[in-house]
PDB file of N, CA and C in Angstrom:
ATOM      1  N   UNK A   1       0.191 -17.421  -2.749  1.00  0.00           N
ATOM      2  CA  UNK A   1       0.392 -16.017  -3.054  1.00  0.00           C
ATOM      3  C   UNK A   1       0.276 -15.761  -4.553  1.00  0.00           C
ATOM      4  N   UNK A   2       0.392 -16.969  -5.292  1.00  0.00           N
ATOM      5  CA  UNK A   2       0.470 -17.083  -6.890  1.00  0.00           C
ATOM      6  C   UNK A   2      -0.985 -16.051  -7.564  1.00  0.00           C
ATOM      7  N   UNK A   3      -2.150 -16.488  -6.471  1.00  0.00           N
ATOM      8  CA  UNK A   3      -3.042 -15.906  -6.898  1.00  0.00           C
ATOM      9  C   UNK A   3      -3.326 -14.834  -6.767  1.00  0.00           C
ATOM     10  N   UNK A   4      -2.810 -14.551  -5.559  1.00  0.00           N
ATOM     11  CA  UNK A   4      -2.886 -12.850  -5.738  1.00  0.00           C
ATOM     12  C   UNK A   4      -2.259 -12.096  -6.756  1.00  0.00           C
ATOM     13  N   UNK A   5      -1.566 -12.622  -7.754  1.00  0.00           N
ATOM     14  CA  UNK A   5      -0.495 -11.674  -8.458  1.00  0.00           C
ATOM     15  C   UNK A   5      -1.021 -11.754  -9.880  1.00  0.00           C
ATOM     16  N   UNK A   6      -2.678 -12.031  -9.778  1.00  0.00           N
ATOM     17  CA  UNK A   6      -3.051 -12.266 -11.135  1.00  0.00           C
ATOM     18  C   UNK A   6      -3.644 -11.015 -11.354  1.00  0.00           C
ATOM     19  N   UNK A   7      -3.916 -10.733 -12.977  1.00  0.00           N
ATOM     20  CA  UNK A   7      -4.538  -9.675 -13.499  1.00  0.00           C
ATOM     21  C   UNK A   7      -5.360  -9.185 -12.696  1.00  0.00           C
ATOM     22  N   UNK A   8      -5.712  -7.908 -11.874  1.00  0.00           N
ATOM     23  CA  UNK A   8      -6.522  -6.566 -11.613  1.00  0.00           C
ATOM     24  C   UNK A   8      -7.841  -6.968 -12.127  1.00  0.00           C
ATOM     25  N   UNK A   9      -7.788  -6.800 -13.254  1.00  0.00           N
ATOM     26  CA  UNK A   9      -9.017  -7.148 -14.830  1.00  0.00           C
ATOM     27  C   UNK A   9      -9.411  -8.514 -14.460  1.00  0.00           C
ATOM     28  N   UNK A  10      -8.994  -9.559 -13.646  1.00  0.00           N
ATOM     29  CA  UNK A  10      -9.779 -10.661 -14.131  1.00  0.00           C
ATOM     30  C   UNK A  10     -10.638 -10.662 -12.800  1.00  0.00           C
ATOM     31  N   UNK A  11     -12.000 -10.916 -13.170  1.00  0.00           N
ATOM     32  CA  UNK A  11     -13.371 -11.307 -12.732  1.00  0.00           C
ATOM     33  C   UNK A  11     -13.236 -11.578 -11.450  1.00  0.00           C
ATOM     34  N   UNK A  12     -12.401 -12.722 -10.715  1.00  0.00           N
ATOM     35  CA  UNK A  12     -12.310 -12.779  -9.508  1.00  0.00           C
ATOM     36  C   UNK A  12     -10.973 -12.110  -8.844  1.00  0.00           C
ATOM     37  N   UNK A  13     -10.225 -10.660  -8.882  1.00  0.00           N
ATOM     38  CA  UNK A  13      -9.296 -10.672  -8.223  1.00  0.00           C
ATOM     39  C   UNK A  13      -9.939 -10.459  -6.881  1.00  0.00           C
ATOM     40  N   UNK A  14     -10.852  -9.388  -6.655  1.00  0.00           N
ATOM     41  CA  UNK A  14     -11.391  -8.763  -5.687  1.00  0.00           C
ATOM     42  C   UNK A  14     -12.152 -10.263  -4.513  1.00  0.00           C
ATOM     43  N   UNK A  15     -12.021 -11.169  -5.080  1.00  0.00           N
ATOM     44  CA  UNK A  15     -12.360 -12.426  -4.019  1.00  0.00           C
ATOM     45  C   UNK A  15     -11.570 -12.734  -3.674  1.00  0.00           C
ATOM     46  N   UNK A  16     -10.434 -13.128  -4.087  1.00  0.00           N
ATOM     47  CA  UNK A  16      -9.230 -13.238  -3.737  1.00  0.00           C
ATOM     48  C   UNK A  16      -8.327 -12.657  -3.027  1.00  0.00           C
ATOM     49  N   UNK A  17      -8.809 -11.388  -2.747  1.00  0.00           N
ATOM     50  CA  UNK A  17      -7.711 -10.990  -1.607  1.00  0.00           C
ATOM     51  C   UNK A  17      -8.030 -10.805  -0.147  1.00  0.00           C
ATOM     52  N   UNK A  18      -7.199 -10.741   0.590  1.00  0.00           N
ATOM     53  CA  UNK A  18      -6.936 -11.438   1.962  1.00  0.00           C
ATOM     54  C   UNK A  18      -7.708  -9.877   2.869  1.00  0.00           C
ATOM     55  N   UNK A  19      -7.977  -9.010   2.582  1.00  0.00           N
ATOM     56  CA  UNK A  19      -8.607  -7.922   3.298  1.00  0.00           C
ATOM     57  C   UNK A  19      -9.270  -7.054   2.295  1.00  0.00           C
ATOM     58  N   UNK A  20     -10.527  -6.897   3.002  1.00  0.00           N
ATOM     59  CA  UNK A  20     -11.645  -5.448   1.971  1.00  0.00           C
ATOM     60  C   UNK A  20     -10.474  -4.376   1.501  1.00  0.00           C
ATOM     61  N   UNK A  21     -10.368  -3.423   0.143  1.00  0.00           N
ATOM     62  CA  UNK A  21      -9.759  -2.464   0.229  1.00  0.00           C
ATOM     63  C   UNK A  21     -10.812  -1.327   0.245  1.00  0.00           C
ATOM     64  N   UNK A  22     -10.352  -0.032   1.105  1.00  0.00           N
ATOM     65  CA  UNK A  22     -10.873   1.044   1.174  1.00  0.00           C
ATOM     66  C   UNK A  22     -10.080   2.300   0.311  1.00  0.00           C
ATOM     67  N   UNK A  23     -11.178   2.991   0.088  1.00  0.00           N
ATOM     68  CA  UNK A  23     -10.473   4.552  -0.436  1.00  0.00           C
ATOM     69  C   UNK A  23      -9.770   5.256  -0.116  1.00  0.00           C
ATOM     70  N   UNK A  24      -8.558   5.380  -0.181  1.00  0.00           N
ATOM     71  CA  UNK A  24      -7.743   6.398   0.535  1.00  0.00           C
ATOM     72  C   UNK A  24      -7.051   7.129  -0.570  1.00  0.00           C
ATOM     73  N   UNK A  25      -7.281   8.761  -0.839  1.00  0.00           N
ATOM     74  CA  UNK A  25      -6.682   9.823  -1.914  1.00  0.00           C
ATOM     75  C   UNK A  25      -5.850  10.071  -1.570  1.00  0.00           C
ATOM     76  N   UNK A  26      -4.550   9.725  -1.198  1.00  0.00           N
ATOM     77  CA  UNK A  26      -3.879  11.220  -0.390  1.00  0.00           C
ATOM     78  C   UNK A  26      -2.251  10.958  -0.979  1.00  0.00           C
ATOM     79  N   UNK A  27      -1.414  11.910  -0.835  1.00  0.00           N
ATOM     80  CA  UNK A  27      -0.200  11.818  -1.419  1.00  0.00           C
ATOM     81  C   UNK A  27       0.797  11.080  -0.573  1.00  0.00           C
ATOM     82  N   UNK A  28       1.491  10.385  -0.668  1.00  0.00           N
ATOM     83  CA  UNK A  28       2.695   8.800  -0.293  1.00  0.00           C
ATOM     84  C   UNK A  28       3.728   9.322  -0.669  1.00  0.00           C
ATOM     85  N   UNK A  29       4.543   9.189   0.774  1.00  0.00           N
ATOM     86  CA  UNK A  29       6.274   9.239  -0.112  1.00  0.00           C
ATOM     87  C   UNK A  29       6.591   7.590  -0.190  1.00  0.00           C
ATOM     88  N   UNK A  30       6.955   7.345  -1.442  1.00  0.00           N
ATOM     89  CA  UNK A  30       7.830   5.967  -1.006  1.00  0.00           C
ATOM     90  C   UNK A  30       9.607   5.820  -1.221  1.00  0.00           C
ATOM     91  N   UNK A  31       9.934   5.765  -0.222  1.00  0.00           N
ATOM     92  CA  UNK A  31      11.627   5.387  -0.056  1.00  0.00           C
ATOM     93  C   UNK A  31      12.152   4.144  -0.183  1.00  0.00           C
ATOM     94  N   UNK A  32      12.852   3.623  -1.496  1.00  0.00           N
ATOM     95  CA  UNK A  32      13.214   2.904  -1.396  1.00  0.00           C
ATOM     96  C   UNK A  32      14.691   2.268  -0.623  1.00  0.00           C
ATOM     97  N   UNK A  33      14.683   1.034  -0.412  1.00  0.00           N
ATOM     98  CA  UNK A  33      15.844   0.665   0.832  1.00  0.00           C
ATOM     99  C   UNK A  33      16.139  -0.599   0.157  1.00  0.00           C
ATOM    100  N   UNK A  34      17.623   0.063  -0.510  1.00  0.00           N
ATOM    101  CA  UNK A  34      19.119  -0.755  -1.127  1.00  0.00           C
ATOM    102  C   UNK A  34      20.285  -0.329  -0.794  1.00  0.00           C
ATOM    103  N   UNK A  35      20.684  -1.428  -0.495  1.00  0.00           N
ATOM    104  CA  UNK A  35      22.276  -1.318   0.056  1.00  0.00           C
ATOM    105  C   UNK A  35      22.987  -0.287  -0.807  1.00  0.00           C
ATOM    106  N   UNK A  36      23.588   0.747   0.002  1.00  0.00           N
ATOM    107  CA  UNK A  36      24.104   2.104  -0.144  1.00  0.00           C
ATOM    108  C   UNK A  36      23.698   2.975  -0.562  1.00  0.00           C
ATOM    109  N   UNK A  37      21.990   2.935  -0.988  1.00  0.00           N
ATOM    110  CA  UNK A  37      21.377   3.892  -1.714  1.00  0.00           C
ATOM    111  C   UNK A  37      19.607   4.186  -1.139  1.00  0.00           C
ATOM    112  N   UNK A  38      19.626   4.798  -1.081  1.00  0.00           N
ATOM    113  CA  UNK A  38      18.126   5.262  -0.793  1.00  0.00           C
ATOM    114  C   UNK A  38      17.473   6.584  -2.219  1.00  0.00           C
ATOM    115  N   UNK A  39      16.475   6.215  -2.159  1.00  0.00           N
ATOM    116  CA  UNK A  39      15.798   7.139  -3.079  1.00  0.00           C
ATOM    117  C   UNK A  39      14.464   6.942  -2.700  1.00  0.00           C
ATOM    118  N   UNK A  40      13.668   8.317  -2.251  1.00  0.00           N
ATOM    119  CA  UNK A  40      12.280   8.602  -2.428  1.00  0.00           C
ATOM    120  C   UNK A  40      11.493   9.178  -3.308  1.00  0.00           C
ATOM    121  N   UNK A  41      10.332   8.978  -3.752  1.00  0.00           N
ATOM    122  CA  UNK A  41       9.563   9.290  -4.864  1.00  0.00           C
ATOM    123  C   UNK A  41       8.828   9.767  -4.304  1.00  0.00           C
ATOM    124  N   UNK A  42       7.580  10.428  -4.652  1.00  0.00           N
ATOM    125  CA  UNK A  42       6.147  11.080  -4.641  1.00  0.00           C
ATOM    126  C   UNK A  42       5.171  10.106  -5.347  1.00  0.00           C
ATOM    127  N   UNK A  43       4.649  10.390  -4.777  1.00  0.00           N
ATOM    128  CA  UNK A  43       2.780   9.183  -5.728  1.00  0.00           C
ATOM    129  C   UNK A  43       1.620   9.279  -4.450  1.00  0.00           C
ATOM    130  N   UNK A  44       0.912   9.015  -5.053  1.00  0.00           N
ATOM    131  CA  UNK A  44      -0.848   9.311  -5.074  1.00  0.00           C
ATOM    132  C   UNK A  44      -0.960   7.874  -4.049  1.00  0.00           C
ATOM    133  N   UNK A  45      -1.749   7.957  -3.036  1.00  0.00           N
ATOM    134  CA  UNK A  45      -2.790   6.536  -3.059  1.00  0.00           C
ATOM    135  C   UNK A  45      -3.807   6.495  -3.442  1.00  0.00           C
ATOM    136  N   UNK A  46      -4.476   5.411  -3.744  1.00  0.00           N
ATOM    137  CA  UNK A  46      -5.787   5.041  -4.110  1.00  0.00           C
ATOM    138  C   UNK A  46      -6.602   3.906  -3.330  1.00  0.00           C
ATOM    139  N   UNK A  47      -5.597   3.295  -2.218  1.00  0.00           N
ATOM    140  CA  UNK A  47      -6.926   2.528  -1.726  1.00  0.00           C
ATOM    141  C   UNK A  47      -5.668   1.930  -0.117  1.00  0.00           C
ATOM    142  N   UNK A  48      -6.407   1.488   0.336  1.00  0.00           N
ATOM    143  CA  UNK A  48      -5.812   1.219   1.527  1.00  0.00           C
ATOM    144  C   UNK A  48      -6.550  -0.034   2.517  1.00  0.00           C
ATOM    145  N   UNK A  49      -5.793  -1.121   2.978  1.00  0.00           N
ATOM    146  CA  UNK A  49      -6.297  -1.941   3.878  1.00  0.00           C
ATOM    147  C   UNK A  49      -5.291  -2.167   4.827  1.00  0.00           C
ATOM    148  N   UNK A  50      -5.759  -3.352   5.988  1.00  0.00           N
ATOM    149  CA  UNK A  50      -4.684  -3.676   6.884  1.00  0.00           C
ATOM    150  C   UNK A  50      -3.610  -4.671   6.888  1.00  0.00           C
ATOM    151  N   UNK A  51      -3.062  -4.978   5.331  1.00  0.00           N
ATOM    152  CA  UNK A  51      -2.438  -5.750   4.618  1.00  0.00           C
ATOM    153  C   UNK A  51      -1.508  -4.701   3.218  1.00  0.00           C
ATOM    154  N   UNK A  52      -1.774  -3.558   3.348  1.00  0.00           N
ATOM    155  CA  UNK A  52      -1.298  -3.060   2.447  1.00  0.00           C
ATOM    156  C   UNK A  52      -1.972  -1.731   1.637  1.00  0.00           C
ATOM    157  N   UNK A  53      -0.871  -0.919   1.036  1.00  0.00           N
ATOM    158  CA  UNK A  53      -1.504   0.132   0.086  1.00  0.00           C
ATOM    159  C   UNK A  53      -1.600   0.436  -0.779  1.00  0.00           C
ATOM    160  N   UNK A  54      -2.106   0.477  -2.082  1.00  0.00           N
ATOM    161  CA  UNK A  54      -2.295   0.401  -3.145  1.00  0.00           C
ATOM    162  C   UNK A  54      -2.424   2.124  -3.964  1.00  0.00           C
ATOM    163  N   UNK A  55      -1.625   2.499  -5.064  1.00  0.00           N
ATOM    164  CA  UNK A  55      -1.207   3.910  -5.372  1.00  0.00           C
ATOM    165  C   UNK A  55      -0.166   3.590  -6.518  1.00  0.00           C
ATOM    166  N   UNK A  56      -0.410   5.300  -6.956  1.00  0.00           N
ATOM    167  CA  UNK A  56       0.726   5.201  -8.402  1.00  0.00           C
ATOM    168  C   UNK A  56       1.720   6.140  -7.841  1.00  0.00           C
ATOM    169  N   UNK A  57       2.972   5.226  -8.659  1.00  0.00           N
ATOM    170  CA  UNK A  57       3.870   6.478  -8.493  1.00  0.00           C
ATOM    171  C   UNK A  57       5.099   6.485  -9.569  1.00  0.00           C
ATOM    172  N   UNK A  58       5.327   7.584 -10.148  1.00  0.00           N
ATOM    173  CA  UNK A  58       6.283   7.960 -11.518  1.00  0.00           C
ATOM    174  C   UNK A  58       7.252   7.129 -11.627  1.00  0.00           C
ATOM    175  N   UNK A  59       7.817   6.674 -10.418  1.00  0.00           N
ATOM    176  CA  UNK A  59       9.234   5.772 -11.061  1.00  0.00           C
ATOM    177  C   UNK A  59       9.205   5.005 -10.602  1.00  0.00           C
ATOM    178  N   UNK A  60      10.098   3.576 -11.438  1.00  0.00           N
ATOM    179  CA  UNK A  60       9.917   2.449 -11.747  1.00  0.00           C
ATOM    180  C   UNK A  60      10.475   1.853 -10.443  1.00  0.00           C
ATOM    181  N   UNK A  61       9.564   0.846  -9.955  1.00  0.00           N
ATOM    182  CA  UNK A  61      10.463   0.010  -8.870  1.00  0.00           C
ATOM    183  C   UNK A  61       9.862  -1.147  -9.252  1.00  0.00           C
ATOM    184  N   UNK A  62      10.634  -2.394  -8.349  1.00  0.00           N
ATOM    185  CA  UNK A  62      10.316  -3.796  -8.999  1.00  0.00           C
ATOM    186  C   UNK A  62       9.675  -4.684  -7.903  1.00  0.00           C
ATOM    187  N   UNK A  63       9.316  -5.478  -8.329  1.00  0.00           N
ATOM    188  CA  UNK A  63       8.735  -6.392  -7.416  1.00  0.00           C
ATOM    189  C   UNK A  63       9.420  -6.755  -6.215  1.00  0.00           C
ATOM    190  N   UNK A  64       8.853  -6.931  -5.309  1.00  0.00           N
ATOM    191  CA  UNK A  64       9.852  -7.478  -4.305  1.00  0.00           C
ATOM    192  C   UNK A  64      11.005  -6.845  -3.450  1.00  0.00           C
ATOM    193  N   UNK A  65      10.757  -5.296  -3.939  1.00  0.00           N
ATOM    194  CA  UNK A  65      11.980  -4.314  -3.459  1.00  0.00           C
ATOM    195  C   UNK A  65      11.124  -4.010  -2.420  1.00  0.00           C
ATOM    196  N   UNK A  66      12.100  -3.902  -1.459  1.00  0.00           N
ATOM    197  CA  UNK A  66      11.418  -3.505   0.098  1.00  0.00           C
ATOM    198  C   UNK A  66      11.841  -1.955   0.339  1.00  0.00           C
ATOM    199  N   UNK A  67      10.350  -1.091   0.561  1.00  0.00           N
ATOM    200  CA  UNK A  67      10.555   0.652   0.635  1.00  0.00           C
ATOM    201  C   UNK A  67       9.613   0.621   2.360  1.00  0.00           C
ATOM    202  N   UNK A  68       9.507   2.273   2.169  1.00  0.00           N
ATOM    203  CA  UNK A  68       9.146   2.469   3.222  1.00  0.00           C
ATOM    204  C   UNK A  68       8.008   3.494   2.655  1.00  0.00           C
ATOM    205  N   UNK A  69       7.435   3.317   3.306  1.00  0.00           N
ATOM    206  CA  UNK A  69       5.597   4.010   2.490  1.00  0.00           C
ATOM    207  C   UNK A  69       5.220   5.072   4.106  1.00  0.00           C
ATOM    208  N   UNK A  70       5.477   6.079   3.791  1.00  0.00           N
ATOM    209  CA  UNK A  70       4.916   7.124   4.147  1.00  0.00           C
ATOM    210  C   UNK A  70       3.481   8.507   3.243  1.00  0.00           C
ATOM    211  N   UNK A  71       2.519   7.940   4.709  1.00  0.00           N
ATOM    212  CA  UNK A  71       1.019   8.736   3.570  1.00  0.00           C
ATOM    213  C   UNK A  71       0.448   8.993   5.487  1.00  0.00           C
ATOM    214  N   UNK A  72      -0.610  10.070   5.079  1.00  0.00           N
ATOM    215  CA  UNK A  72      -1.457  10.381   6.515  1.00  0.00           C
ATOM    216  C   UNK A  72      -2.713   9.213   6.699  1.00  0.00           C
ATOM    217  N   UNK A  73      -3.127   9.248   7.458  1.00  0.00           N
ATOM    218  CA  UNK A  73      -3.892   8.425   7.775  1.00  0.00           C
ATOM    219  C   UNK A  73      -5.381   9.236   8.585  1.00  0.00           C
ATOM    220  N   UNK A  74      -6.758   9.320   7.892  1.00  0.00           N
ATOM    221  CA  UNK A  74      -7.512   9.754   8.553  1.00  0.00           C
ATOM    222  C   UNK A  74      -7.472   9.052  10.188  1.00  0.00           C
ATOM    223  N   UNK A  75      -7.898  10.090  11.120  1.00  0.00           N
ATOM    224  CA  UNK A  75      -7.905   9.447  12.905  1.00  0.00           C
ATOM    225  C   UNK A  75      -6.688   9.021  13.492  1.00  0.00           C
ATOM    226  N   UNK A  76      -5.738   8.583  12.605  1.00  0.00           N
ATOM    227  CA  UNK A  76      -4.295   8.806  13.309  1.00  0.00           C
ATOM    228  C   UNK A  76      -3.635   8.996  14.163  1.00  0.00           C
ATOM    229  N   UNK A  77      -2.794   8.973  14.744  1.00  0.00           N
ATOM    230  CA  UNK A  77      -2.428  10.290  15.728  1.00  0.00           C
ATOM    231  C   UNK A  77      -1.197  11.002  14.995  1.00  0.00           C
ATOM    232  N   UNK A  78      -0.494  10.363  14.534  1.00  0.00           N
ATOM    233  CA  UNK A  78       0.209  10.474  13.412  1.00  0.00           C
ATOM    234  C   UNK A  78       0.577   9.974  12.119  1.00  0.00           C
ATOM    235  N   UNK A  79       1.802  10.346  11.205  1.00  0.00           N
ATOM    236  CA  UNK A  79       1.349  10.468   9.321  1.00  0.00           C
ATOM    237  C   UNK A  79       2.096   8.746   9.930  1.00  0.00           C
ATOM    238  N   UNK A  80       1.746   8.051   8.965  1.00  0.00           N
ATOM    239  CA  UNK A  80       2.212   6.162   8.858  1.00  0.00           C
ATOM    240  C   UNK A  80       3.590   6.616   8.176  1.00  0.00           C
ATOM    241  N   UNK A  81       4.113   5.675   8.508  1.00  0.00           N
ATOM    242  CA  UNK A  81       5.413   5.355   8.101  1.00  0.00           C
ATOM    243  C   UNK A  81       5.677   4.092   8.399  1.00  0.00           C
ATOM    244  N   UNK A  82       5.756   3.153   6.988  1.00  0.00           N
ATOM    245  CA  UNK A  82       5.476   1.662   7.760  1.00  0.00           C
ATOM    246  C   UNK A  82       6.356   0.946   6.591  1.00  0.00           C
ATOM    247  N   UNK A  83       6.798  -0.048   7.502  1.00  0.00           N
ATOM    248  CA  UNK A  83       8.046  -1.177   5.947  1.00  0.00           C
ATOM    249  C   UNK A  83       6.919  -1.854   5.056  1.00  0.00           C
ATOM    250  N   UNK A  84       7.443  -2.039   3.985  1.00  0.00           N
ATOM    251  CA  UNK A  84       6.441  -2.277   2.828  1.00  0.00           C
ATOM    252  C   UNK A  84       7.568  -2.965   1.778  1.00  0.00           C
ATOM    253  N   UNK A  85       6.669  -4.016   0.933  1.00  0.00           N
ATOM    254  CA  UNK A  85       7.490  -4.407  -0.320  1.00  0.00           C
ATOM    255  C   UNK A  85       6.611  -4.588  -1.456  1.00  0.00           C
ATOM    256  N   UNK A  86       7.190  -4.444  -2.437  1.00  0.00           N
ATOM    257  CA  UNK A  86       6.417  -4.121  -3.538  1.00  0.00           C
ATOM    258  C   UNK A  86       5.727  -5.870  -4.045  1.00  0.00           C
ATOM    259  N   UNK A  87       4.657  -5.803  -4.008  1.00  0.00           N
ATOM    260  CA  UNK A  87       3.997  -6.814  -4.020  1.00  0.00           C
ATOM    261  C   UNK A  87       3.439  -7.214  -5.261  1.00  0.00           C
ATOM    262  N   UNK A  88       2.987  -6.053  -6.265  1.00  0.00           N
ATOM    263  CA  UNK A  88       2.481  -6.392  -7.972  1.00  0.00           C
ATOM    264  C   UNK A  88       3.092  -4.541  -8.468  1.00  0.00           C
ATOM    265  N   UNK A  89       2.992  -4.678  -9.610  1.00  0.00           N
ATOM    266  CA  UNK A  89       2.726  -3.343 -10.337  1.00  0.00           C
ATOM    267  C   UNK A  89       2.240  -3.844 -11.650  1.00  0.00           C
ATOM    268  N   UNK A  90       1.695  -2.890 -12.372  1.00  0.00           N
ATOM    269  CA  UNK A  90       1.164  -2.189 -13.945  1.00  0.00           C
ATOM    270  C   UNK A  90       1.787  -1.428 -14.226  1.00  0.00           C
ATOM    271  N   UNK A  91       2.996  -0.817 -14.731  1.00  0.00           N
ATOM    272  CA  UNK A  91       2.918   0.482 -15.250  1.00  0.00           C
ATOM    273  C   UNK A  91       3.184   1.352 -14.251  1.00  0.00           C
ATOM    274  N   UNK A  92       2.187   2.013 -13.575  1.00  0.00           N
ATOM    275  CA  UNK A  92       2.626   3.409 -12.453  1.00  0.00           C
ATOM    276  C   UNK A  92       1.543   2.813 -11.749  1.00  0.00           C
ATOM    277  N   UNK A  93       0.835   1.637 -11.566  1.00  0.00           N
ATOM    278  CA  UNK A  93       0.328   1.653 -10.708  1.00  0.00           C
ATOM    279  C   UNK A  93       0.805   0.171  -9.515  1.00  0.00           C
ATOM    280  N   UNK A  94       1.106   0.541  -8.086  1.00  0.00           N
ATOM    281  CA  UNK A  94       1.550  -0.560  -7.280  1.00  0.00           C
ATOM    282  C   UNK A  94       1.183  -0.848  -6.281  1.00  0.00           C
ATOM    283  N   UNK A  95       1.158  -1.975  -5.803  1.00  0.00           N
ATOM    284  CA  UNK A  95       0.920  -2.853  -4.833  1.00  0.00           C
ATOM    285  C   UNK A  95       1.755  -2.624  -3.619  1.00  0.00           C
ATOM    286  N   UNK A  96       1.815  -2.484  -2.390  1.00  0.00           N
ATOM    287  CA  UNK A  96       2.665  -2.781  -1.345  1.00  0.00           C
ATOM    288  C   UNK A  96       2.002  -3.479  -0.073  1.00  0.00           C
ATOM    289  N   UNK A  97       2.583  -4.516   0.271  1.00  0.00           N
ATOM    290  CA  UNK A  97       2.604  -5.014   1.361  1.00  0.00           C
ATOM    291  C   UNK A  97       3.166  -4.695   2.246  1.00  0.00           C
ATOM    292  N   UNK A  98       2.287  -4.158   3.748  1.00  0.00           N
ATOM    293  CA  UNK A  98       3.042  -3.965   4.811  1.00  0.00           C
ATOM    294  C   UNK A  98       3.754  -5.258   5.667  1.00  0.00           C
ATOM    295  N   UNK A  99       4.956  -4.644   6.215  1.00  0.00           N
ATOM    296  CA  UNK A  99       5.851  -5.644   6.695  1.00  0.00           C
ATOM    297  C   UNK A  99       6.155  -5.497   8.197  1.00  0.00           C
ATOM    298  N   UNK A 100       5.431  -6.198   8.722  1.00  0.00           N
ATOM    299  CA  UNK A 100       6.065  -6.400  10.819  1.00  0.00           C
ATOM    300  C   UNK A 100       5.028  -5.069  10.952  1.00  0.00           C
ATOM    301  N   UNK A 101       3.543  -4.707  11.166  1.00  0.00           N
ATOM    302  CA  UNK A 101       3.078  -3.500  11.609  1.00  0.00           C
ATOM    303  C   UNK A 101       2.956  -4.348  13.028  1.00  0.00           C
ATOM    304  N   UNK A 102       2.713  -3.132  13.669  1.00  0.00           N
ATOM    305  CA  UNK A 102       2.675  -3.380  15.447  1.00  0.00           C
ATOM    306  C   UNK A 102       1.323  -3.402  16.166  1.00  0.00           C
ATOM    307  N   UNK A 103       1.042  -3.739  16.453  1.00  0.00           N
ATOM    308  CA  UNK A 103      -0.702  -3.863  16.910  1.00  0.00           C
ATOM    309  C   UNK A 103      -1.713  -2.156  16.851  1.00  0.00           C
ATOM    310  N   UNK A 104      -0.439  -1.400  17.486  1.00  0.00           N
ATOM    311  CA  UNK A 104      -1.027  -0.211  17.635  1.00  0.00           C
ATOM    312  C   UNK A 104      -1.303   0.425  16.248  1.00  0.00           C
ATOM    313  N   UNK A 105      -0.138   0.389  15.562  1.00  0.00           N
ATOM    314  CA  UNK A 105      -0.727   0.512  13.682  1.00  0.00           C
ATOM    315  C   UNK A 105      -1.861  -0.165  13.255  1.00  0.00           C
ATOM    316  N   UNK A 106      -1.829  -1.095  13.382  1.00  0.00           N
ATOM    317  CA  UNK A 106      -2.685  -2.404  12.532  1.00  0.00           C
ATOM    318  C   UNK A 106      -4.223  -1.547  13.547  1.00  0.00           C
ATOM    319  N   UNK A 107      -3.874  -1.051  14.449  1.00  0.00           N
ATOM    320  CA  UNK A 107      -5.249  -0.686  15.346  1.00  0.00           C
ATOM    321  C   UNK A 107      -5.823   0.642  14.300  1.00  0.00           C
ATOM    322  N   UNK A 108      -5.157   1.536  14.217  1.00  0.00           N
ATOM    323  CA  UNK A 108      -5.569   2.984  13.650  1.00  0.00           C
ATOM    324  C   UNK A 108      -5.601   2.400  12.070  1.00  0.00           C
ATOM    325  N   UNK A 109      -5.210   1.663  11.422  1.00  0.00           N
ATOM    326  CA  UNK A 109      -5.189   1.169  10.254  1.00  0.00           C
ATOM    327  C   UNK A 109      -6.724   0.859  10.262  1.00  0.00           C
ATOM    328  N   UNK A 110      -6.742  -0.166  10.891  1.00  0.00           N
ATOM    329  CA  UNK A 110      -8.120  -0.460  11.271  1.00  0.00           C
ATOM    330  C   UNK A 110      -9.141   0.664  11.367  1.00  0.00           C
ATOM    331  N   UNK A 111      -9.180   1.232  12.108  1.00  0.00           N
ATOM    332  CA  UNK A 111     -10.488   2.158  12.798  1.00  0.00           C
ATOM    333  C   UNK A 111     -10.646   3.340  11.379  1.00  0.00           C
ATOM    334  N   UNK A 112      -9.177   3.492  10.627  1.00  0.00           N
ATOM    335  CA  UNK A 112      -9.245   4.614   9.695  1.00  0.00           C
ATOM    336  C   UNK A 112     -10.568   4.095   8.671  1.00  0.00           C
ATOM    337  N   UNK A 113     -10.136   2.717   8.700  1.00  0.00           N
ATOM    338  CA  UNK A 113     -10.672   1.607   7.435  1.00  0.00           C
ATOM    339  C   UNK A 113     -12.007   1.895   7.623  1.00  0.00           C
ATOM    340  N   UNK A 114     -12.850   1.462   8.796  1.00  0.00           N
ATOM    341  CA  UNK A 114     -14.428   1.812   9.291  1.00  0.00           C
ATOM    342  C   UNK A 114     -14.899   3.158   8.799  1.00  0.00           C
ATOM    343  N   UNK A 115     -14.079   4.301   8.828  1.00  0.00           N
ATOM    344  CA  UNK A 115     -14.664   5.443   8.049  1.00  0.00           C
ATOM    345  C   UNK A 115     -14.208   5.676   6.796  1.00  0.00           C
ATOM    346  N   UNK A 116     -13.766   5.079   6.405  1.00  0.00           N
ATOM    347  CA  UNK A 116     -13.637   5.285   4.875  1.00  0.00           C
ATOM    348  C   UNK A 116     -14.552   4.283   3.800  1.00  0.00           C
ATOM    349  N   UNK A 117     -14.961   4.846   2.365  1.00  0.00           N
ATOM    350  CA  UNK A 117     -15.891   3.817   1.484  1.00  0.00           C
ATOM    351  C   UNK A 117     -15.175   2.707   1.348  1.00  0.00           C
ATOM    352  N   UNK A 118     -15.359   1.867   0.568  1.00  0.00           N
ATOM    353  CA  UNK A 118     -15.274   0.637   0.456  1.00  0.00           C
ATOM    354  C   UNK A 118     -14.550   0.890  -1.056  1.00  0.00           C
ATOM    355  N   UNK A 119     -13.512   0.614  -1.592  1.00  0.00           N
ATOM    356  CA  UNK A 119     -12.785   1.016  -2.918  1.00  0.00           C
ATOM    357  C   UNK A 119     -13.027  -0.355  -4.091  1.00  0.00           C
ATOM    358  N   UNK A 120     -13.981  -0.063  -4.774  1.00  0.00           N
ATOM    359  CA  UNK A 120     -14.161  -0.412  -5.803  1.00  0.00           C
ATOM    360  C   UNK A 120     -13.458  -1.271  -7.341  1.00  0.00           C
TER     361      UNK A 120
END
């Protein structure tokens, strides 16, 4: 996993990771989940696969904190709402890994992925 958590910027990250990412624009709530406290933010996505979603958002969370990532999903049937942990960040921009999706997610995750570009 060491390697995945290397620089964005270096030459081979995009070989290195475990699924194609696709384009996805659309606005994410993320809720974070700590003992006695919850807090949700607002932020942007920018790319999306069946391993995770990638997006900025204004306030600071840390590695390894487990939220809950709510964003729509083109073909859907409904908006995702899926466990996630913060997997890298930059600054405002972060990483999340989805956690336990269910076949039927991982299915529309999928099929969304086929119509969307290929994220750069």
């Amino acid at each position: 996993m060491d390697e995945l958590r290397s620089s964005p910027d270096s030459a081979s990250w995009a070989t290195k990771r475990r699924f194609p990412r696709f384009r996805l624009e659309t606005h994410v709530i993320v809720t974070e989940l700590r003992p006695g406290a919850t807090r949700a933010v607002r932020g942007w996505s920018r790319d999306v696969c069946e391993g995770g979603l990638g997006g900025i958002v204004g306030e600071g969370l840390k590695d390894d904190d487990e939220v809950l990532v709510e964003f729509p999903l083109p073909s859907a049937r409904q908006q995702m709402l899926l466990r996630a942990r913060v997997h890298r960040h930059s600054a405002s921009h972060y990483g999340f890994e989805f956690l336990q999706t269910s076949p039927a997610v991982l299915r529309d995750i999928r099929q969304a992925c086929q119509r969307l570009p290929i994220h750069k």
